[in-house]
Protein backbone atom coordinates (compact mmCIF):
# COMPACT_ATOMS: atom_id res chain seq x y z
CA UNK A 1 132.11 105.76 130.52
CA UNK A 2 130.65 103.39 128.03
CA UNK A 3 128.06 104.12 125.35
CA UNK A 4 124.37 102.87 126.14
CA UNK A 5 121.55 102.26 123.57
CA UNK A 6 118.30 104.78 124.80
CA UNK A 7 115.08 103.87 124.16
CA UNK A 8 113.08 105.89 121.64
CA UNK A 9 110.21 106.31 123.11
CA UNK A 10 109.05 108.13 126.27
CA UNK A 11 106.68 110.71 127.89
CA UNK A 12 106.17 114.57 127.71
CA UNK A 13 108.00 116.02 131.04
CA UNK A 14 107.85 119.32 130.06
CA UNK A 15 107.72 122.18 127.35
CA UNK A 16 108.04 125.45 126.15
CA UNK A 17 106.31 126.86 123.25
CA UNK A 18 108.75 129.33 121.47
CA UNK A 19 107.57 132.58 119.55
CA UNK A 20 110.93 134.21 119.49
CA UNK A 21 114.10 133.06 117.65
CA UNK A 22 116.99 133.62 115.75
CA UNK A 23 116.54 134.78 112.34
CA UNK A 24 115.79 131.82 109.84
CA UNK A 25 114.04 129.76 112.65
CA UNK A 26 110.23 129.12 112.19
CA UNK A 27 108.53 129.91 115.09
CA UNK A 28 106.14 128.93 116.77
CA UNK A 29 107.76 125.60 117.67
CA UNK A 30 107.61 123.42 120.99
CA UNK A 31 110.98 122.98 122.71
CA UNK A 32 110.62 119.87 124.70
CA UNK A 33 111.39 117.61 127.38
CA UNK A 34 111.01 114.16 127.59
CA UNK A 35 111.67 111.21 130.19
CA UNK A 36 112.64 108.21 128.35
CA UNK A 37 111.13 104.61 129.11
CA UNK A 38 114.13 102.87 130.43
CA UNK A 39 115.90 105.78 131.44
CA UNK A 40 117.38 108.80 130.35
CA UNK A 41 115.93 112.56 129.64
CA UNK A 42 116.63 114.58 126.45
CA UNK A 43 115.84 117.89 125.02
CA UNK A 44 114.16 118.36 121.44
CA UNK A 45 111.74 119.69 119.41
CA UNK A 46 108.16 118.22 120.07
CA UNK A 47 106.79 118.12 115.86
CA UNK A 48 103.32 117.25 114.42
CA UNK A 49 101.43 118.96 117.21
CA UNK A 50 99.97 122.36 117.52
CA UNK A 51 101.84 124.76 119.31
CA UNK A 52 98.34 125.51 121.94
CA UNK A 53 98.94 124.27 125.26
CA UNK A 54 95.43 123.17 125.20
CA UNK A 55 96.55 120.37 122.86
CA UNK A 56 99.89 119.30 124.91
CA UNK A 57 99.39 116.81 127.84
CA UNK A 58 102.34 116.16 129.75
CA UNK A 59 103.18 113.12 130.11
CA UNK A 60 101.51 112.40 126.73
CA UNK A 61 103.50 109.35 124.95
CA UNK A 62 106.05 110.24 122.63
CA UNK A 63 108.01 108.76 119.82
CA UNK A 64 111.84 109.61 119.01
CA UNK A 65 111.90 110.60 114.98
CA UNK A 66 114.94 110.98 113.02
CA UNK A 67 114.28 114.18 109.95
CA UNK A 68 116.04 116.81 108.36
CA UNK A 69 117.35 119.40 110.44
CA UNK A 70 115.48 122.25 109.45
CA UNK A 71 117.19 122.55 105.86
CA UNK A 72 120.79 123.04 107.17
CA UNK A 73 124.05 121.85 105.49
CA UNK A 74 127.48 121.33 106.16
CA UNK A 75 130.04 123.33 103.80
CA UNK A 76 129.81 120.51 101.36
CA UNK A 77 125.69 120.76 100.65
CA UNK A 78 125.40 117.25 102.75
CA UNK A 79 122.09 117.65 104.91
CA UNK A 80 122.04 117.66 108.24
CA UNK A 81 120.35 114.57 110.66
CA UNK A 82 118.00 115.67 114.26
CA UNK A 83 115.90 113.64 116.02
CA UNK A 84 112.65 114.95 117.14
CA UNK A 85 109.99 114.18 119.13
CA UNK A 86 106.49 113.02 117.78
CA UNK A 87 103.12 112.41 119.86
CA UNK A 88 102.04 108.75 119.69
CA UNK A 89 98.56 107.39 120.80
């Protein structure tokens, strides 16, 4: 195995939208899919887009984003990194 650089940006494959979760989780929220250009599929969090299906396209372009996870920290108060997913045009 050897490590490979992915590109970070791709298109919508698929999604859910989630009204159910664990306690402290904001919901609703888009769990996503998304094919990579180059190669490569990862699952995320699709952000700045309304959770209505009416407003999701697949294969609408997206953009890998790097944010706070959600407010979380380690045992020493350091914040946590995610990437998400955000809809480009």
């Amino acid at each position: 195995m050897e490590p490979i650089k992915l590109n970070n940006k791709g298109k919508l494959y698929s999604y859910s939208i989630v009204f159910r979760s664990f306690p402290g989780i904001d919901v609703p929220y888009i769990s996503a899919i998304v094919d990579l250009e180059g190669g490569g599929t990862v699952k995320g969090n699709l952000i700045d887009c309304d959770p209505d299906p009416d407003k999701i396209k697949f294969d609408m372009p997206v953009e890998v984003v790097f944010g706070d996870a959600l407010g979380r920290k380690d045992s020493e108060g350091n914040s946590y990194t995610s990437y998400f997913f955000k809809p480009t045009s």
